[in-house]
PDB file of N, CA and C in Angstrom:
ATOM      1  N   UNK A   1     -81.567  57.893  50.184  1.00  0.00           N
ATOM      2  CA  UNK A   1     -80.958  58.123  51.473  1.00  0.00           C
ATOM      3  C   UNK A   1     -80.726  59.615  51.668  1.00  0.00           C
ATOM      4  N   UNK A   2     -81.173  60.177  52.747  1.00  0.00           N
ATOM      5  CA  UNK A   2     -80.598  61.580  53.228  1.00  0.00           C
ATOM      6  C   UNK A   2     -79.716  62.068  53.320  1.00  0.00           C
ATOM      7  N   UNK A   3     -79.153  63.133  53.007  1.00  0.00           N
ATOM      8  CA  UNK A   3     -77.722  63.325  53.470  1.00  0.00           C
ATOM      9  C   UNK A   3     -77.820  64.077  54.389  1.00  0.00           C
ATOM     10  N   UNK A   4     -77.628  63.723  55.790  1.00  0.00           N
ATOM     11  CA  UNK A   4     -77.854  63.860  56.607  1.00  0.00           C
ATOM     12  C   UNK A   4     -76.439  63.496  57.341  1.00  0.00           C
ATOM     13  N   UNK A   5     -76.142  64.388  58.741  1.00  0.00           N
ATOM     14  CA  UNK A   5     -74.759  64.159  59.416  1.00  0.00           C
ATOM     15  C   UNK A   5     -75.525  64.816  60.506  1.00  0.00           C
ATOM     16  N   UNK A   6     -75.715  63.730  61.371  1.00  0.00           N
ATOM     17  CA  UNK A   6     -76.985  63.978  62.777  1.00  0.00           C
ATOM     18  C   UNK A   6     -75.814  63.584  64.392  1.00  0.00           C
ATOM     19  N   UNK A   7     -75.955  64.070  65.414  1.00  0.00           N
ATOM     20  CA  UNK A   7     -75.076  63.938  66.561  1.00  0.00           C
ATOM     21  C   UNK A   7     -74.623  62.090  66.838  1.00  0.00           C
ATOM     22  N   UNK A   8     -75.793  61.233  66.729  1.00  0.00           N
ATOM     23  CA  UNK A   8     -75.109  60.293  66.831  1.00  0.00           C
ATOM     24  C   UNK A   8     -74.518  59.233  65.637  1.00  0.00           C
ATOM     25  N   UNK A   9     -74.060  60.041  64.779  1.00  0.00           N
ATOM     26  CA  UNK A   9     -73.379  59.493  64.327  1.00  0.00           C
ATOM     27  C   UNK A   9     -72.017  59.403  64.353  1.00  0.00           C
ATOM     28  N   UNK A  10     -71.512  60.420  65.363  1.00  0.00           N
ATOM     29  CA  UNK A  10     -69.978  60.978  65.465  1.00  0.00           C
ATOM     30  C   UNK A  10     -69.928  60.527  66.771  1.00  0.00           C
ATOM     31  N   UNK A  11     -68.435  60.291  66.489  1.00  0.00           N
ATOM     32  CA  UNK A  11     -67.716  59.222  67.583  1.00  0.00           C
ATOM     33  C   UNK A  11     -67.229  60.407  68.503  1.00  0.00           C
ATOM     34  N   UNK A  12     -67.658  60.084  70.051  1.00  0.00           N
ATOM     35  CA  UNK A  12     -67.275  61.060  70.947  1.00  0.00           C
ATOM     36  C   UNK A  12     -67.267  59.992  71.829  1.00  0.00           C
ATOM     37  N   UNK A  13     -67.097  58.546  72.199  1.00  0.00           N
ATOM     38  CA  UNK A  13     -66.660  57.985  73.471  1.00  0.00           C
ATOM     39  C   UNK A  13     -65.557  57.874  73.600  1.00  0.00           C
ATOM     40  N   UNK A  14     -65.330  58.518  74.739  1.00  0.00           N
ATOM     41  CA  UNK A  14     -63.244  57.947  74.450  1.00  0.00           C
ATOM     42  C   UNK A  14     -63.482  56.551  74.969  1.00  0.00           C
ATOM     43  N   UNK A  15     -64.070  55.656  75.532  1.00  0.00           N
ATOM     44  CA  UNK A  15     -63.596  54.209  75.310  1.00  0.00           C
ATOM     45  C   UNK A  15     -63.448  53.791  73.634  1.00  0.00           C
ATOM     46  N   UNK A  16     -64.276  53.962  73.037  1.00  0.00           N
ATOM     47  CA  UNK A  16     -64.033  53.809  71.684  1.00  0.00           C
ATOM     48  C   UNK A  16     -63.118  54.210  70.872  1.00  0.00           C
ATOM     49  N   UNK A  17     -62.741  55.189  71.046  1.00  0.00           N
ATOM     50  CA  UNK A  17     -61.693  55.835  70.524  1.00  0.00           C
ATOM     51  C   UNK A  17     -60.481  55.824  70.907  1.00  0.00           C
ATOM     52  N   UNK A  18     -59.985  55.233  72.123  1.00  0.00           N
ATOM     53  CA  UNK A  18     -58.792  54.218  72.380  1.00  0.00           C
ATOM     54  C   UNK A  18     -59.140  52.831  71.714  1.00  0.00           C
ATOM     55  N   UNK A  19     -59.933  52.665  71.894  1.00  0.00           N
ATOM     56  CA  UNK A  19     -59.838  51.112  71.254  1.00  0.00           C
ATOM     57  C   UNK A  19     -59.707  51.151  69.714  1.00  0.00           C
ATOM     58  N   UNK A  20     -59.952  52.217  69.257  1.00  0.00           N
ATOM     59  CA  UNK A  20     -59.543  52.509  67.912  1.00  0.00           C
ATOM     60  C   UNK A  20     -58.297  52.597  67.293  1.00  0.00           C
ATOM     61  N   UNK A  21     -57.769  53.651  68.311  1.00  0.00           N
ATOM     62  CA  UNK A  21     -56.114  54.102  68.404  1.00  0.00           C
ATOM     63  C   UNK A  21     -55.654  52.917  68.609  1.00  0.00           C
ATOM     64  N   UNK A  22     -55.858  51.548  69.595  1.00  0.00           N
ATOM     65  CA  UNK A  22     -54.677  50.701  70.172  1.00  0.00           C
ATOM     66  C   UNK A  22     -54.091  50.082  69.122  1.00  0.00           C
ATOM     67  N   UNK A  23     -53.180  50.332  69.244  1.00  0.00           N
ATOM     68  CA  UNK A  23     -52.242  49.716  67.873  1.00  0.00           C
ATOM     69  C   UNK A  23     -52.001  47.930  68.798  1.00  0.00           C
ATOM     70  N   UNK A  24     -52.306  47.063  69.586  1.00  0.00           N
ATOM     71  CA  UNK A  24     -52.120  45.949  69.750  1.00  0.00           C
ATOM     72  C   UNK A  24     -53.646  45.440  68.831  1.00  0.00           C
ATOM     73  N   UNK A  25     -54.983  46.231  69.013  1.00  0.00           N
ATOM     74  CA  UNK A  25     -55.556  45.473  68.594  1.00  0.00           C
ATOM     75  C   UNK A  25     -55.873  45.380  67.289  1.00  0.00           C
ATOM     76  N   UNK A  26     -55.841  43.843  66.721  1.00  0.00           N
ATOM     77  CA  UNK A  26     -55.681  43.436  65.400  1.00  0.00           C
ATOM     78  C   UNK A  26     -56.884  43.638  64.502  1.00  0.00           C
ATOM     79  N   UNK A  27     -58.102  43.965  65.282  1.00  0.00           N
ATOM     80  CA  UNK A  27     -59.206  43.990  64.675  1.00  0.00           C
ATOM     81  C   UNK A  27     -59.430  45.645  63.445  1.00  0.00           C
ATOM     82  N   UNK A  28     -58.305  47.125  63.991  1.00  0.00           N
ATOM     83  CA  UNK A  28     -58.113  47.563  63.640  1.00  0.00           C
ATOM     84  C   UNK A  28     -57.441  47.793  62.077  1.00  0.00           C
ATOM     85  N   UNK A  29     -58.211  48.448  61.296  1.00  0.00           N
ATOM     86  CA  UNK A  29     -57.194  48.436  60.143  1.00  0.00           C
ATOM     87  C   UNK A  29     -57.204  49.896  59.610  1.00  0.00           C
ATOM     88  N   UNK A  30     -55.972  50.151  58.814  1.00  0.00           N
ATOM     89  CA  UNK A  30     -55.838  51.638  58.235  1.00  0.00           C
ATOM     90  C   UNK A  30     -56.147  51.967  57.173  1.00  0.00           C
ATOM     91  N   UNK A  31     -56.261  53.059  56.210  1.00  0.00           N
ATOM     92  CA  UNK A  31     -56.405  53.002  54.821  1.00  0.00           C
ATOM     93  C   UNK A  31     -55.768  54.568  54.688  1.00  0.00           C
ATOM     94  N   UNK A  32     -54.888  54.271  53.423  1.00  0.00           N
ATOM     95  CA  UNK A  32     -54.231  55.900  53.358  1.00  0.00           C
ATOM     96  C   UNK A  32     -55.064  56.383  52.155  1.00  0.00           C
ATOM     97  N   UNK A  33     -55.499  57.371  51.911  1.00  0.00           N
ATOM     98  CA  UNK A  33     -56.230  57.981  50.948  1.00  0.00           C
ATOM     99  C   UNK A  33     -55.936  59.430  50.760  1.00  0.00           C
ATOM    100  N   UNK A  34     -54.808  60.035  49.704  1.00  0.00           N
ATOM    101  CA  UNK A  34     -54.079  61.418  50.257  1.00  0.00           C
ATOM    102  C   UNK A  34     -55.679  61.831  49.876  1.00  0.00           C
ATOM    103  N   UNK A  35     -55.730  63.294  51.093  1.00  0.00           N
ATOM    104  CA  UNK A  35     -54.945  63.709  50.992  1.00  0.00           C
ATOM    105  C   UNK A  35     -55.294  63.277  53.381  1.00  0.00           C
ATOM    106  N   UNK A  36     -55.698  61.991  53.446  1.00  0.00           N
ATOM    107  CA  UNK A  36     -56.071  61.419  54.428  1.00  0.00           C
ATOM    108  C   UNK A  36     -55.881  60.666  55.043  1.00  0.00           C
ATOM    109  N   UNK A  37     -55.845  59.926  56.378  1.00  0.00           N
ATOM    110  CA  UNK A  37     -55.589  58.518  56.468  1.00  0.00           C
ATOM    111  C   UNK A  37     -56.321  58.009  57.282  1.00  0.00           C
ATOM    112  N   UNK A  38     -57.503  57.072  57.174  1.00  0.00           N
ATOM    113  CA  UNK A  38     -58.247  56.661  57.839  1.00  0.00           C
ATOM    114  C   UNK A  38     -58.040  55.402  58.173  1.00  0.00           C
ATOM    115  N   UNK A  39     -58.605  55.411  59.645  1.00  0.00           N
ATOM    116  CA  UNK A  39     -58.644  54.183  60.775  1.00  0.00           C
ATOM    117  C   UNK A  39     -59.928  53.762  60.904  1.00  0.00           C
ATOM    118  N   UNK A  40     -60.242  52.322  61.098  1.00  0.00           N
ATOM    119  CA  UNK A  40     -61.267  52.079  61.118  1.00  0.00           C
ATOM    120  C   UNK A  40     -61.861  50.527  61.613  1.00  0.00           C
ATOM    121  N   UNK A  41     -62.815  50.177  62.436  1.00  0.00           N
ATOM    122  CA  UNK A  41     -62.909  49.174  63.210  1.00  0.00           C
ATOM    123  C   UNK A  41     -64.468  49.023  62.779  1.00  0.00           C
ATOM    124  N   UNK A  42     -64.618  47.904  62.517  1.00  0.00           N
ATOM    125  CA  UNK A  42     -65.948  47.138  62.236  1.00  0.00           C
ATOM    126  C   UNK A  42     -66.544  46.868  63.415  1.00  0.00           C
ATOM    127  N   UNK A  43     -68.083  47.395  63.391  1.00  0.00           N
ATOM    128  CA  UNK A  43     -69.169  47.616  64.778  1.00  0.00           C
ATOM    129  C   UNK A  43     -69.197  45.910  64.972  1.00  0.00           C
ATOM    130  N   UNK A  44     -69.488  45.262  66.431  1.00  0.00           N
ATOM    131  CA  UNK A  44     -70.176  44.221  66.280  1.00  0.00           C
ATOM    132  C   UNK A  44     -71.387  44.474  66.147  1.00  0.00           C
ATOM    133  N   UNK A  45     -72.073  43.210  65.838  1.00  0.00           N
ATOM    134  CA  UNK A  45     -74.127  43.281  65.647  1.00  0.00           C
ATOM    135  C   UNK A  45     -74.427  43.307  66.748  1.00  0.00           C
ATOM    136  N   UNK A  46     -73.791  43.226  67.972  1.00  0.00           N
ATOM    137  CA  UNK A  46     -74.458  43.960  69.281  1.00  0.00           C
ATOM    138  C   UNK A  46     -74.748  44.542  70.098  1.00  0.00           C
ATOM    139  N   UNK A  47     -73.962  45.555  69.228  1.00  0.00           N
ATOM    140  CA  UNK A  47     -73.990  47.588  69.099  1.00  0.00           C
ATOM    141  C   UNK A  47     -75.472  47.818  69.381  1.00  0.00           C
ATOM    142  N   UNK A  48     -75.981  48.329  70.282  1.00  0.00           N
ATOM    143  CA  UNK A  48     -77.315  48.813  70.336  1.00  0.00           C
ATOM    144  C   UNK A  48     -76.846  50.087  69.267  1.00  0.00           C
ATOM    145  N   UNK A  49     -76.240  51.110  69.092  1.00  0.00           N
ATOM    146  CA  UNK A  49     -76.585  51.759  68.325  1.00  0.00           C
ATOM    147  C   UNK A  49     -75.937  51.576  66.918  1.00  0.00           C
ATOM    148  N   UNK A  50     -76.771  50.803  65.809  1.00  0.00           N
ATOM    149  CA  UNK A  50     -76.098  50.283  65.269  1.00  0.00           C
ATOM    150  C   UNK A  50     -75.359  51.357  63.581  1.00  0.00           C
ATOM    151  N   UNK A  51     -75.319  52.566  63.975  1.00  0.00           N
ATOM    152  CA  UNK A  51     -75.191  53.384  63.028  1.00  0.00           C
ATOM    153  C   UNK A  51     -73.475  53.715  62.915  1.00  0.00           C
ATOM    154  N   UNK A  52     -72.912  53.887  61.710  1.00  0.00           N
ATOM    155  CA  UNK A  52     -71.353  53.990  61.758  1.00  0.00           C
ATOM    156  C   UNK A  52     -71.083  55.172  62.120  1.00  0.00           C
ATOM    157  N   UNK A  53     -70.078  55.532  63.310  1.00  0.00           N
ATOM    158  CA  UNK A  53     -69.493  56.668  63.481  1.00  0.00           C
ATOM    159  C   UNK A  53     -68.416  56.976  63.676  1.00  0.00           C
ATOM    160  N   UNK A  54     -68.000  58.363  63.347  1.00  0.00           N
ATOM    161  CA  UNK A  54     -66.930  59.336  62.541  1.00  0.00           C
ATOM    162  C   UNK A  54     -66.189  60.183  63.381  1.00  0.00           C
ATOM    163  N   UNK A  55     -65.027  60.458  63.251  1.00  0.00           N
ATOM    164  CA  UNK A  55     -64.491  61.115  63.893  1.00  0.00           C
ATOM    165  C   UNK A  55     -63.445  61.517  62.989  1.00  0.00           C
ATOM    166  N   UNK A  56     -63.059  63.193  62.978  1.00  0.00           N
ATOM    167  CA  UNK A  56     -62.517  64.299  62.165  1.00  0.00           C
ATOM    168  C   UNK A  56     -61.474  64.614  62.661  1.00  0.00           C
ATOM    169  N   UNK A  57     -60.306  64.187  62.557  1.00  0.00           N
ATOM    170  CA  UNK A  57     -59.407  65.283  63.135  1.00  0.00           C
ATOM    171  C   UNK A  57     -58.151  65.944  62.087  1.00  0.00           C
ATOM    172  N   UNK A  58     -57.779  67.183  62.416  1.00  0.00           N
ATOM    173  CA  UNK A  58     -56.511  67.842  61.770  1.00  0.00           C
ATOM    174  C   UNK A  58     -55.665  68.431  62.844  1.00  0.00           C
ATOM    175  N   UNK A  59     -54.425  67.956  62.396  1.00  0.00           N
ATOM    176  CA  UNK A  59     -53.799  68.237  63.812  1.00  0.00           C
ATOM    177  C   UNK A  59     -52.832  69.619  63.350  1.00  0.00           C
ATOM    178  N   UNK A  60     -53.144  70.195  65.234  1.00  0.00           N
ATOM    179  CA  UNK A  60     -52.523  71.381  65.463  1.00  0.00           C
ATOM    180  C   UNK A  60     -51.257  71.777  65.357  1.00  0.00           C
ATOM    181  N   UNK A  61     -50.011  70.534  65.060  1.00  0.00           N
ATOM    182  CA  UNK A  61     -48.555  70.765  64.926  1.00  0.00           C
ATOM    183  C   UNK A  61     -48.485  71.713  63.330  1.00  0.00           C
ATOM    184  N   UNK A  62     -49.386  70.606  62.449  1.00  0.00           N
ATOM    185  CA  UNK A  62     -49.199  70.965  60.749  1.00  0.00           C
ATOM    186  C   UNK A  62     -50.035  72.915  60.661  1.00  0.00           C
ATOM    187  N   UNK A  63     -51.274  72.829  61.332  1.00  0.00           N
ATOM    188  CA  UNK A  63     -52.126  73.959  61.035  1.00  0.00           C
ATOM    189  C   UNK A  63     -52.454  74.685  62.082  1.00  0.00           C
ATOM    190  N   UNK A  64     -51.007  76.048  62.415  1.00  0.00           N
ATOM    191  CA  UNK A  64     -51.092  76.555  63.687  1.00  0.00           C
ATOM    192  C   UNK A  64     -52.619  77.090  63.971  1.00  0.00           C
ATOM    193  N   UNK A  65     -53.440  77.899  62.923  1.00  0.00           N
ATOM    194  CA  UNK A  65     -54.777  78.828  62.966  1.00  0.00           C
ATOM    195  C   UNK A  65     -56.002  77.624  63.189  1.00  0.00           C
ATOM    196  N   UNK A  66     -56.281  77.903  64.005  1.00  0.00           N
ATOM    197  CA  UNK A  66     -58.456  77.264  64.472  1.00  0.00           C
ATOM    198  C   UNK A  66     -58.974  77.715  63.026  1.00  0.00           C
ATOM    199  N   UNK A  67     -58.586  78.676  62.369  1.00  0.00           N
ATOM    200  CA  UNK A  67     -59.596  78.888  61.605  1.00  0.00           C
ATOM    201  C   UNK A  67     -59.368  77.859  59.935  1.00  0.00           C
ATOM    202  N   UNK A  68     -57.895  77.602  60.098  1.00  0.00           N
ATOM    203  CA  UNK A  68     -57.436  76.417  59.046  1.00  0.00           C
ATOM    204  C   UNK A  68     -58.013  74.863  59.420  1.00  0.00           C
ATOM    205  N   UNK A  69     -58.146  74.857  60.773  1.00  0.00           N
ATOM    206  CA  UNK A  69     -58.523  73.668  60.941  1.00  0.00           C
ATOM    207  C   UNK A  69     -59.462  73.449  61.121  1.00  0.00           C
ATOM    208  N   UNK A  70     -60.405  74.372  61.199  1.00  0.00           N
ATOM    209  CA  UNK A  70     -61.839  74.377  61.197  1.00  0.00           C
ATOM    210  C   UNK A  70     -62.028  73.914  59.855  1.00  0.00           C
ATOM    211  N   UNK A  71     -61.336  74.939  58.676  1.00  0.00           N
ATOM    212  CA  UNK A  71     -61.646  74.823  57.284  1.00  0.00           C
ATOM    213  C   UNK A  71     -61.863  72.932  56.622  1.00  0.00           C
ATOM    214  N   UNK A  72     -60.808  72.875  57.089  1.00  0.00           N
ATOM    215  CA  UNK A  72     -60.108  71.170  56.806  1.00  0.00           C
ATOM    216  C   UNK A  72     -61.277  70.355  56.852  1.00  0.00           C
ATOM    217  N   UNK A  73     -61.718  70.779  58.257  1.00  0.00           N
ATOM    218  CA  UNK A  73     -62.661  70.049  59.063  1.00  0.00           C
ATOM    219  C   UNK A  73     -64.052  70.175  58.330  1.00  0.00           C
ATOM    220  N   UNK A  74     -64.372  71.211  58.234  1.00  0.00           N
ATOM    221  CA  UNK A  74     -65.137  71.170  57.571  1.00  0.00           C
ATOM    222  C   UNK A  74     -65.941  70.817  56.528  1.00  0.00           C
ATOM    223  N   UNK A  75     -64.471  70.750  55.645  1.00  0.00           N
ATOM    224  CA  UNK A  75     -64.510  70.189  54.096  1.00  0.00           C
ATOM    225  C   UNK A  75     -64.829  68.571  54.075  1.00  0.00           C
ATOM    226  N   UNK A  76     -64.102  68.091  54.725  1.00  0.00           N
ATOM    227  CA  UNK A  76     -63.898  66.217  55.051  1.00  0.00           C
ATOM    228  C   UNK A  76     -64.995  66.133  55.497  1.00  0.00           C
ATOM    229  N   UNK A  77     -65.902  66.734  56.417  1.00  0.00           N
ATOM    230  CA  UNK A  77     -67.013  66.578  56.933  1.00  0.00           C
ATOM    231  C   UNK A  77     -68.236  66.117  55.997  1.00  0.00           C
ATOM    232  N   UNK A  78     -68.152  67.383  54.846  1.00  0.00           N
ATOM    233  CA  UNK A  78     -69.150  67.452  53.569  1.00  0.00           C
ATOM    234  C   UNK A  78     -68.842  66.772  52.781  1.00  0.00           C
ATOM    235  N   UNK A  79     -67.544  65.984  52.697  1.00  0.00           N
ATOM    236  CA  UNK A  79     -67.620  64.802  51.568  1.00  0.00           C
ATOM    237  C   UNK A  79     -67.914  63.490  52.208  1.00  0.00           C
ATOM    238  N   UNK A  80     -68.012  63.447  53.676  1.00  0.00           N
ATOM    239  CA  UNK A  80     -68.253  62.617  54.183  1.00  0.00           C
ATOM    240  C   UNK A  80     -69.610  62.477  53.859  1.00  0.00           C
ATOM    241  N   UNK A  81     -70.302  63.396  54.285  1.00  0.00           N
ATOM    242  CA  UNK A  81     -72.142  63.374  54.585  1.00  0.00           C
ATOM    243  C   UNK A  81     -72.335  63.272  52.868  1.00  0.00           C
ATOM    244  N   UNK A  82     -71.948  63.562  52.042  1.00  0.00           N
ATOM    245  CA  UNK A  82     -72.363  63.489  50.824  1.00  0.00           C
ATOM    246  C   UNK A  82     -72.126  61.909  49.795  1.00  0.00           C
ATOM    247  N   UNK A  83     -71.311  60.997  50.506  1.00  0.00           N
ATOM    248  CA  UNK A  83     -70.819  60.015  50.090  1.00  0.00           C
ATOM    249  C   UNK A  83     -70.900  59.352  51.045  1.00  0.00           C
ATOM    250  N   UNK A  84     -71.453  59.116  52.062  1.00  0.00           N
ATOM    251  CA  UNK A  84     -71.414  58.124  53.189  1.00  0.00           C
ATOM    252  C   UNK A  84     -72.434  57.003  53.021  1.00  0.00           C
ATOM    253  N   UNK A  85     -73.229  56.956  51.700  1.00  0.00           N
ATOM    254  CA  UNK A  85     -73.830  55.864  51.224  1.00  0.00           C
ATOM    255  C   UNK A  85     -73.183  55.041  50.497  1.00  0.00           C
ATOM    256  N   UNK A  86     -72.083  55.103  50.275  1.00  0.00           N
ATOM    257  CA  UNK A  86     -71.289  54.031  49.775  1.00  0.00           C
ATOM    258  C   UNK A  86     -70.829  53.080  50.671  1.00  0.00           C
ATOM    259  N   UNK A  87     -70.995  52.369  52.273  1.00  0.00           N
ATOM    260  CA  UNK A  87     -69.893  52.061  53.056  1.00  0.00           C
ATOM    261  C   UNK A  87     -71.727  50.847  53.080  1.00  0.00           C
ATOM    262  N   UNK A  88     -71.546  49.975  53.166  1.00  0.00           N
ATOM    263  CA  UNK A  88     -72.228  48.791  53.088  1.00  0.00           C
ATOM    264  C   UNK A  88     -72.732  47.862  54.690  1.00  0.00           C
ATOM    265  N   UNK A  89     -71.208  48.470  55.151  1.00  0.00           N
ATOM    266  CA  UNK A  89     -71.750  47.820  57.151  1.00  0.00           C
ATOM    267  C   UNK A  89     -71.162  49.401  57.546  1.00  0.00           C
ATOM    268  N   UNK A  90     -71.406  48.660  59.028  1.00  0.00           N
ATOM    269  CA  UNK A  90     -71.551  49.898  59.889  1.00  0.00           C
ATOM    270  C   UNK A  90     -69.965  49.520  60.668  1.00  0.00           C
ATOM    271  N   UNK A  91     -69.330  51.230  60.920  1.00  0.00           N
ATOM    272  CA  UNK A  91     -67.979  51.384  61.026  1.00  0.00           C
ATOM    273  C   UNK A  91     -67.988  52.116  62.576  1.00  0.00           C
ATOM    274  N   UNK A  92     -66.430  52.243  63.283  1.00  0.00           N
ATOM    275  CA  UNK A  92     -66.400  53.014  63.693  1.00  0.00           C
ATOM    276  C   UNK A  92     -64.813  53.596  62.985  1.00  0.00           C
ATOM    277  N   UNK A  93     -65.070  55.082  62.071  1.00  0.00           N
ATOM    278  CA  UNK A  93     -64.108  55.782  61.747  1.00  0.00           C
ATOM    279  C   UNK A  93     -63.312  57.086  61.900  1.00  0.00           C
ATOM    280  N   UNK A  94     -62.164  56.674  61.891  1.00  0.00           N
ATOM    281  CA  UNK A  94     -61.115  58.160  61.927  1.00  0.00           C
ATOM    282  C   UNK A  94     -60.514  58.398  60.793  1.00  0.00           C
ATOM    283  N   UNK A  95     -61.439  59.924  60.984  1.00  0.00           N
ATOM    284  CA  UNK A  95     -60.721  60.619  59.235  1.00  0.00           C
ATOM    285  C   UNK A  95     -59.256  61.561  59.623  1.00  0.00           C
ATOM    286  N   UNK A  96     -58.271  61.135  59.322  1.00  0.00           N
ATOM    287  CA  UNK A  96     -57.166  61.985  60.065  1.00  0.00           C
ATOM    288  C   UNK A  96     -56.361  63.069  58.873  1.00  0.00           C
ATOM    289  N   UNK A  97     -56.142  64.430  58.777  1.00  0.00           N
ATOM    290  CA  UNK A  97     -55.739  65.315  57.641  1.00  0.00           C
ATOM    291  C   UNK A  97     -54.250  64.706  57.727  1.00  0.00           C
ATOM    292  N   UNK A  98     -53.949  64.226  56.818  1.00  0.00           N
ATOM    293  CA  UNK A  98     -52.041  64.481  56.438  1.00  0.00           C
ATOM    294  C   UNK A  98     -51.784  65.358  55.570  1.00  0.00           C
ATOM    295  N   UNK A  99     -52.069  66.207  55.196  1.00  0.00           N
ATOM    296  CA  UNK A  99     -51.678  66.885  53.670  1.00  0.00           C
ATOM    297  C   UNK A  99     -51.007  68.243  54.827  1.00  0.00           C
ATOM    298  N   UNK A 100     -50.343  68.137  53.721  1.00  0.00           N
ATOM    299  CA  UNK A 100     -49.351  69.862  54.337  1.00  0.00           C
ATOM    300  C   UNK A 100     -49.685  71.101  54.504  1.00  0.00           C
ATOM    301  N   UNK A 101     -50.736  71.103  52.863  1.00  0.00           N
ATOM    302  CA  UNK A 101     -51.750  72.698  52.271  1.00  0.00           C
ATOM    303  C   UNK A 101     -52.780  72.248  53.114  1.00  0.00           C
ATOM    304  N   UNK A 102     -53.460  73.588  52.886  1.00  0.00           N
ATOM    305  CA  UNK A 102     -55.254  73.330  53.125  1.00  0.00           C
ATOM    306  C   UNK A 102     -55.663  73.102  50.746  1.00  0.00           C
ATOM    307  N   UNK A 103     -56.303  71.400  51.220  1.00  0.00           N
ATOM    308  CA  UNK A 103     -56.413  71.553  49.921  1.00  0.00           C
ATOM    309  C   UNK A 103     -57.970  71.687  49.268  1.00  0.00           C
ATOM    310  N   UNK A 104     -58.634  71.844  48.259  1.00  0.00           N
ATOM    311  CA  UNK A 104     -59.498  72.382  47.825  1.00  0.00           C
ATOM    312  C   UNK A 104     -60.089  71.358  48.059  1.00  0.00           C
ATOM    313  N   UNK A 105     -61.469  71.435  48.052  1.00  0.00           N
ATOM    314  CA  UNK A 105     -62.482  70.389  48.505  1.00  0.00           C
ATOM    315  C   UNK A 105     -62.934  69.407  47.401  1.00  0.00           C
ATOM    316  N   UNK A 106     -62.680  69.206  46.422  1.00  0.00           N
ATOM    317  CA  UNK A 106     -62.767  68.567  45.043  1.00  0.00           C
ATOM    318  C   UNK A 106     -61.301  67.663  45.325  1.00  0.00           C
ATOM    319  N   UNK A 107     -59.911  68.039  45.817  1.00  0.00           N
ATOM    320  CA  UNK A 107     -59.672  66.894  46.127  1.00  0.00           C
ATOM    321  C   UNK A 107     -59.774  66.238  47.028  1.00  0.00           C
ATOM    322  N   UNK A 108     -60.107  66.636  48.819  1.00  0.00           N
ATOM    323  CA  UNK A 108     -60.700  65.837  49.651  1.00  0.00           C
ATOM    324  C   UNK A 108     -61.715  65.091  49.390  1.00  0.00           C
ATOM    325  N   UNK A 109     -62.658  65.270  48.510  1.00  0.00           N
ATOM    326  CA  UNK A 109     -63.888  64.606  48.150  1.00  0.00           C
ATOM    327  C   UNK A 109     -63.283  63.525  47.306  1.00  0.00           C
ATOM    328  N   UNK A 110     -62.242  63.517  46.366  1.00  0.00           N
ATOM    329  CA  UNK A 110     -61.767  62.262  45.848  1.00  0.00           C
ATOM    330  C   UNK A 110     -60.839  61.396  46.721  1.00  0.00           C
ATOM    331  N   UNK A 111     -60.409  61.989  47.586  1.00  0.00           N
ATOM    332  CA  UNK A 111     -59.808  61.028  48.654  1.00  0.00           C
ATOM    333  C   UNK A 111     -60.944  60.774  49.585  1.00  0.00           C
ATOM    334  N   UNK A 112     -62.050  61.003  50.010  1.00  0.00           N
ATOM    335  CA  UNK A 112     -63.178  60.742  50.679  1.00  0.00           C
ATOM    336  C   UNK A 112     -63.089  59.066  49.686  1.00  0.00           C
ATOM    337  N   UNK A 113     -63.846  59.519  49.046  1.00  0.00           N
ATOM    338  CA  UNK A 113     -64.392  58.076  47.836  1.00  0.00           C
ATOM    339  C   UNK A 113     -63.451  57.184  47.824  1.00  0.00           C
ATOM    340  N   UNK A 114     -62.641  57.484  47.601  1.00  0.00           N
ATOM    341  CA  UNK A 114     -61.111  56.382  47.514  1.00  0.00           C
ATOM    342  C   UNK A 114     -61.495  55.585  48.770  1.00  0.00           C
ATOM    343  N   UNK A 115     -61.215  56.201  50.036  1.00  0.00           N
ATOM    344  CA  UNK A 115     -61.258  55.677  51.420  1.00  0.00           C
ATOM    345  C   UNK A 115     -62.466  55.121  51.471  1.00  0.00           C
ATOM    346  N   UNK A 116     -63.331  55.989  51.063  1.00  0.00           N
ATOM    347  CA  UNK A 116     -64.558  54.869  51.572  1.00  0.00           C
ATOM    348  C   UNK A 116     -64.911  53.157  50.598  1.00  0.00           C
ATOM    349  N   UNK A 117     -64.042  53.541  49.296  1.00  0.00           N
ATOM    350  CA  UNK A 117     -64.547  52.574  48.178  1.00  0.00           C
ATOM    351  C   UNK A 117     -63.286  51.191  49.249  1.00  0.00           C
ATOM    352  N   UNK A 118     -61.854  51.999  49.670  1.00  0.00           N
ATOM    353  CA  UNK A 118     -60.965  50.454  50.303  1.00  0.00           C
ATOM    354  C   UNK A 118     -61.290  50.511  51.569  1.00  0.00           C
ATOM    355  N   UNK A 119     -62.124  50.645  52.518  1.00  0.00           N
ATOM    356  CA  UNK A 119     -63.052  50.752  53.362  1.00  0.00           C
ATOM    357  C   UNK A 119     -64.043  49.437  53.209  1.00  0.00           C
ATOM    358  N   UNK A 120     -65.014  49.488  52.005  1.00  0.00           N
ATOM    359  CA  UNK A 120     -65.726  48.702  51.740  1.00  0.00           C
ATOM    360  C   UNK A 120     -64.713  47.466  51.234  1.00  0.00           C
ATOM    361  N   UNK A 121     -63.657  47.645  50.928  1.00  0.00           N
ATOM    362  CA  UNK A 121     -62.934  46.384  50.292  1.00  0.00           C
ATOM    363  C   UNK A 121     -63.089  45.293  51.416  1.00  0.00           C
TER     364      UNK A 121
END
């Protein structure tokens, strides 16, 4: 498999991405993985596009500088594309930063795996 992180694989509909957020719907489930916490909703099979997609965020309250949250972003990104052959069906996911630091990319990459291994649970 390629490691590859191509435009449609990233979640940019906001219908989708409320329906992700709605905390009424049950189909939604969470997974905490420091230094992360991901959300995540199982595609139906009649997704014309049937590929899982991602969505990155670090929020601006914790990391006043663009250039910290770029960093963040960045990092989660590359453990994503580098481990995203572990996830067995097709998702739609939110990778969300909780950690306080900007932390080194050796441990985002073990919280990547974590999430994606209770992901697949």
């Amino acid at each position: 498999m390629k490691h590859t992180f191509k435009k449609n694989e990233r979640l940019c509909s906001l219908k989708v991405i409320d329906t992700l957020f709605d905390r009424k719907n049950s189909a939604n489930e969470g997974v905490f993985s420091y230094p992360m916490r991901v959300v995540f909703q199982p595609k139906e099979s009649t997704d014309t596009d049937s590929t899982t997609q991602v969505l990155f965020s670090v929020p601006k309250r914790q990391f006043k500088h663009a250039v910290d949250r770029n960093l963040i972003r960045r990092r989660m990104r590359e453990a994503y594309r580098l481990n995203k052959s572990m996830l067995n069906a097709h998702f739609n996911i939110a990778f969300i930063y909780i950690g306080k630091t900007i932390e080194e990319y050796k441990a985002i990459e073990k919280g990547m795996k974590s999430a994606l291994k209770k992901i697949n649970a």
